[in-house]
Protein backbone atom coordinates (compact mmCIF):
# COMPACT_ATOMS: atom_id res chain seq x y z
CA UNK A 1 0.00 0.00 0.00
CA UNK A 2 1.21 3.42 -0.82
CA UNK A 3 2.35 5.30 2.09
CA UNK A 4 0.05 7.67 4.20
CA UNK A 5 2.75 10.63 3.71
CA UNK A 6 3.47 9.89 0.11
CA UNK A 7 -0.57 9.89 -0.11
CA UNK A 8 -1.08 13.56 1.92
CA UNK A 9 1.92 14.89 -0.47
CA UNK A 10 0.02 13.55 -3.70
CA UNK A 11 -3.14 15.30 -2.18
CA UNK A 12 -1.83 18.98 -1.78
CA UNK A 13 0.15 18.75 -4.81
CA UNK A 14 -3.09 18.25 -6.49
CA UNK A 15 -4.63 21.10 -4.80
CA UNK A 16 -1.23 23.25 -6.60
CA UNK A 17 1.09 22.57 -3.18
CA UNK A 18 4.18 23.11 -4.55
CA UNK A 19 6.35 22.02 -1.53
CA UNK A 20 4.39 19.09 -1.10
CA UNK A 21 5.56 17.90 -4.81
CA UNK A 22 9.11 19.22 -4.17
CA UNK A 23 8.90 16.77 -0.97
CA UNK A 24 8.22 13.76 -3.41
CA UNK A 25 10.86 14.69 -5.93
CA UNK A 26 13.59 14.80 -3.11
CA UNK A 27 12.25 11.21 -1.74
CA UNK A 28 11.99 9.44 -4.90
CA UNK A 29 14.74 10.95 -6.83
CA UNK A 30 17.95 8.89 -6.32
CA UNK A 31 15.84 5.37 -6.87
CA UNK A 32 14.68 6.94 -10.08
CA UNK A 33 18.18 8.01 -10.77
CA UNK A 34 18.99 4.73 -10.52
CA UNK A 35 16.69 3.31 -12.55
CA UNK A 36 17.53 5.81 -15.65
CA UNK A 37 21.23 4.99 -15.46
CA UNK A 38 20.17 1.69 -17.20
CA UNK A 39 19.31 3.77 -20.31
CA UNK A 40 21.96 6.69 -20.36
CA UNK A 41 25.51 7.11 -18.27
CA UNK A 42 25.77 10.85 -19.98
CA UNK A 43 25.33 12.68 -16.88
CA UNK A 44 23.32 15.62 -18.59
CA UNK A 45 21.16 13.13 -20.39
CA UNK A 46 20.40 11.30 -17.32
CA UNK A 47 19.33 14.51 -15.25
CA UNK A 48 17.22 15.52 -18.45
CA UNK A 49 15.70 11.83 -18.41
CA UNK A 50 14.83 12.45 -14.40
CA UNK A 51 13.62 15.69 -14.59
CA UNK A 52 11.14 13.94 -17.33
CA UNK A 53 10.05 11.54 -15.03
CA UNK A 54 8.91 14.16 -12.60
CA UNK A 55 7.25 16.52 -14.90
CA UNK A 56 5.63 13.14 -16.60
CA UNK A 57 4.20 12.29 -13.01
CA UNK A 58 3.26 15.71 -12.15
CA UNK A 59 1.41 16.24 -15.51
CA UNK A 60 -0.33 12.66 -14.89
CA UNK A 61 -0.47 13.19 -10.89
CA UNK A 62 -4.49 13.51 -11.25
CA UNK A 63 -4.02 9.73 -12.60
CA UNK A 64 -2.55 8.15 -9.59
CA UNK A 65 -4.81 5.87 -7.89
CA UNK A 66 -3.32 4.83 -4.95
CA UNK A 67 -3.46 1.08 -5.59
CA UNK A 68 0.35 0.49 -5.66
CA UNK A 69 2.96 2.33 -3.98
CA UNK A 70 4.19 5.59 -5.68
CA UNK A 71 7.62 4.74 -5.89
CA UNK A 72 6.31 1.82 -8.20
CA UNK A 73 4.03 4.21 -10.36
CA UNK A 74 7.33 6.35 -11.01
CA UNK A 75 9.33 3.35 -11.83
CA UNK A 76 7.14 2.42 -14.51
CA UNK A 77 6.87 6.49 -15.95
CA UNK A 78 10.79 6.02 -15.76
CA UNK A 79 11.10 3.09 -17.96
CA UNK A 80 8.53 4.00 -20.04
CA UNK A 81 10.74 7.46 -20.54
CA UNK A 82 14.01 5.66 -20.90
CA UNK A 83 12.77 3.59 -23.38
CA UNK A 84 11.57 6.18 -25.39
CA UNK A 85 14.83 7.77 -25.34
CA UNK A 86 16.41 4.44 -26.99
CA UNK A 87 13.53 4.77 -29.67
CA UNK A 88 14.65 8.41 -29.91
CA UNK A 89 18.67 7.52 -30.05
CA UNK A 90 17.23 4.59 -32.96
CA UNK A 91 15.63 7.16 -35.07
CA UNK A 92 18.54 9.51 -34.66
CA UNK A 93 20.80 6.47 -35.80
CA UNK A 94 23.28 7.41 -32.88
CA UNK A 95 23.88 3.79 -31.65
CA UNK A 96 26.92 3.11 -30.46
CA UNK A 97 29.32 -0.78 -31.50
CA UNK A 98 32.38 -1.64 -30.79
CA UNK A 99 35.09 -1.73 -33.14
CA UNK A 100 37.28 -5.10 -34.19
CA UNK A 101 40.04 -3.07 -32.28
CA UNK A 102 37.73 -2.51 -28.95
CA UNK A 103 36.53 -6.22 -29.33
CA UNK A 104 40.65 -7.38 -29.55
CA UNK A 105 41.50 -5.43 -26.42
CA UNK A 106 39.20 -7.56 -23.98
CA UNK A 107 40.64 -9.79 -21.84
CA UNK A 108 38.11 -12.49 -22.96
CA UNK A 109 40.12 -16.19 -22.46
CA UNK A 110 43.73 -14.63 -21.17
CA UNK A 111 42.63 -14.90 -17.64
CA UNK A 112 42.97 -11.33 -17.39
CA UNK A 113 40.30 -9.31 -15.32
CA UNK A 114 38.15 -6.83 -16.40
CA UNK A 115 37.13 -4.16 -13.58
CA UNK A 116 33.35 -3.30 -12.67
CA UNK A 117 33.44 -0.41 -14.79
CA UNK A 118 34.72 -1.67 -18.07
CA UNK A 119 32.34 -4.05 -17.53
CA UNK A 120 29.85 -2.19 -17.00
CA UNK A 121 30.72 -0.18 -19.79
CA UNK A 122 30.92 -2.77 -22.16
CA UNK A 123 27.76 -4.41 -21.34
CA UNK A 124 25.89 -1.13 -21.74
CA UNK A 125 27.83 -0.41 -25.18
CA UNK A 126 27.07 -4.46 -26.38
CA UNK A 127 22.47 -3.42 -25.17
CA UNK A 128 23.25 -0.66 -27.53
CA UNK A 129 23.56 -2.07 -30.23
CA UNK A 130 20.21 -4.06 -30.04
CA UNK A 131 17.09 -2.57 -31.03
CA UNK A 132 15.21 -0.75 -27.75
CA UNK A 133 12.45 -3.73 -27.75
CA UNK A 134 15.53 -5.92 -26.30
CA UNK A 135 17.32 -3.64 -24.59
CA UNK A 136 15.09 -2.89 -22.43
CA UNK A 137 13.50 -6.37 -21.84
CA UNK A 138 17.17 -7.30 -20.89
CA UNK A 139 17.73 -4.53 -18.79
CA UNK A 140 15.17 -4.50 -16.55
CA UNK A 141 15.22 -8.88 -16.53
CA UNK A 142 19.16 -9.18 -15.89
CA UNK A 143 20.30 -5.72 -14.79
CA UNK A 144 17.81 -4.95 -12.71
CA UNK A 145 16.54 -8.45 -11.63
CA UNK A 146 13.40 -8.08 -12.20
CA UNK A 147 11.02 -11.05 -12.73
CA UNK A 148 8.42 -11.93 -15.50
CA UNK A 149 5.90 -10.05 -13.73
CA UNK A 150 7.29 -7.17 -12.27
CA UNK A 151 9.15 -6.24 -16.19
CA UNK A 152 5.49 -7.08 -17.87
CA UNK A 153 4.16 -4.46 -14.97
CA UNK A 154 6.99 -2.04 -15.28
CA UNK A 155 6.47 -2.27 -19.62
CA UNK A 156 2.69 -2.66 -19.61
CA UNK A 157 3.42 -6.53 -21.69
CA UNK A 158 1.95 -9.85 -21.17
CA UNK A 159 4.17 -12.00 -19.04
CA UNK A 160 4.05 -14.23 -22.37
CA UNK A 161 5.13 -11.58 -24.26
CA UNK A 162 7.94 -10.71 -21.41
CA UNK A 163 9.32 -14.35 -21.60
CA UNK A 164 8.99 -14.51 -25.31
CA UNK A 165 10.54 -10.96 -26.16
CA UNK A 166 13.50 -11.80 -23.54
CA UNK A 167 14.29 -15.15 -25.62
CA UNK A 168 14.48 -13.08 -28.34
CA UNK A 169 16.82 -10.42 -27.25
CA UNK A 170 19.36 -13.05 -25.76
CA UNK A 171 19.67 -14.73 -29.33
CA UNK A 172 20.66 -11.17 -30.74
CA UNK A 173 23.25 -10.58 -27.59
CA UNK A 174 24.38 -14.21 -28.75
CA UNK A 175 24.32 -13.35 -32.26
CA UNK A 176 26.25 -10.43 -31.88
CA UNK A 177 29.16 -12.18 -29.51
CA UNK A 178 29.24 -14.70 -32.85
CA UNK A 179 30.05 -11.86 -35.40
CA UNK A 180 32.63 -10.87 -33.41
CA UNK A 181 33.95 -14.83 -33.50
CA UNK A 182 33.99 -14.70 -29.78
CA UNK A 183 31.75 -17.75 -27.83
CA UNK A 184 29.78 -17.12 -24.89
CA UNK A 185 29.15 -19.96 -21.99
């Protein structure tokens, strides 16, 4: 259940409290931070993508039920804004591969480690280069750990269509590991 204080802040920012809104954005705004750093590690882009959320949820505040928790309804206006930003980075035909070079320079089988960020780095380069449909189903399923029905809440899919469209989106990951004549386990 959504909490009493997050439910008298809703109320009065209805009624045009502007401190009471303020109150939500300072509560809420690292976990949705959090959450948008899946779709964008450009600082300015990710405080653009947050500041979306919050006008988003202001602008649809009237829309809030009350069923679920807030932090919840946010969550899913943040992936639904994130993902749009993929569409938007598609159309714009900015994504980002790695070259032969980049792909040579990995420490794949030398038993060489690769640190947290290159890693991290390299996994969110690799999700770029599949269409935002899989990116995101892989995101929020093996990034984020979250389960059938929590990513078919959080995207508004059938759990069906969760499991079916994360299938899909590991076969490109794999397919893309094989162009690069590298083998995953």
């Amino acid at each position: 259940m959504p909490l009493a204080v997050d439910m008298e802040d809703i109320r009065q920012s209805r009624n045009g409290d502007s401190d009471a809104y303020r109150r939500l954005i300072e509560r809420y705004q690292h976990h949705i931070g959090q959450v948008l750093w899946r779709f964008s590690r450009d600082r300015r882009v990710h405080e653009e993508l947050v500041q979306d959320v919050f006008v988003e949820a202001y602008l649809s505040l009237g829309r809030y039920r009350g069923k679920a928790p807030f932090v919840h309804w946010l969550s899913r206006i943040a992936t639904r804004v994130g993902y749009h930003y993929w569409k938007l980075l598609v159309r714009r035909k900015k994504r980002e591969s790695l070259t032969i070079e980049e792909w040579d320079r990995l420490p794949f089988d030398s038993g060489e480690k690769i640190d947290a960020g290159q890693a991290a780095a390299l996994v969110y380069r690799l999700l770029g280069q599949l269409p935002p449909r899989d990116r995101l189903v892989l995101t929020l399923r093996y990034l984020e750990e979250c389960d059938v029905a929590e990513t078919a809440q959080r995207t508004g899919w059938t759990k069906s269509m969760v499991k079916v469209q994360t299938w899909r989106a590991r076969n490109k990951l794999r397919n893309l590991f094989k162009q690069t004549g590298r083998e995953i386990k």
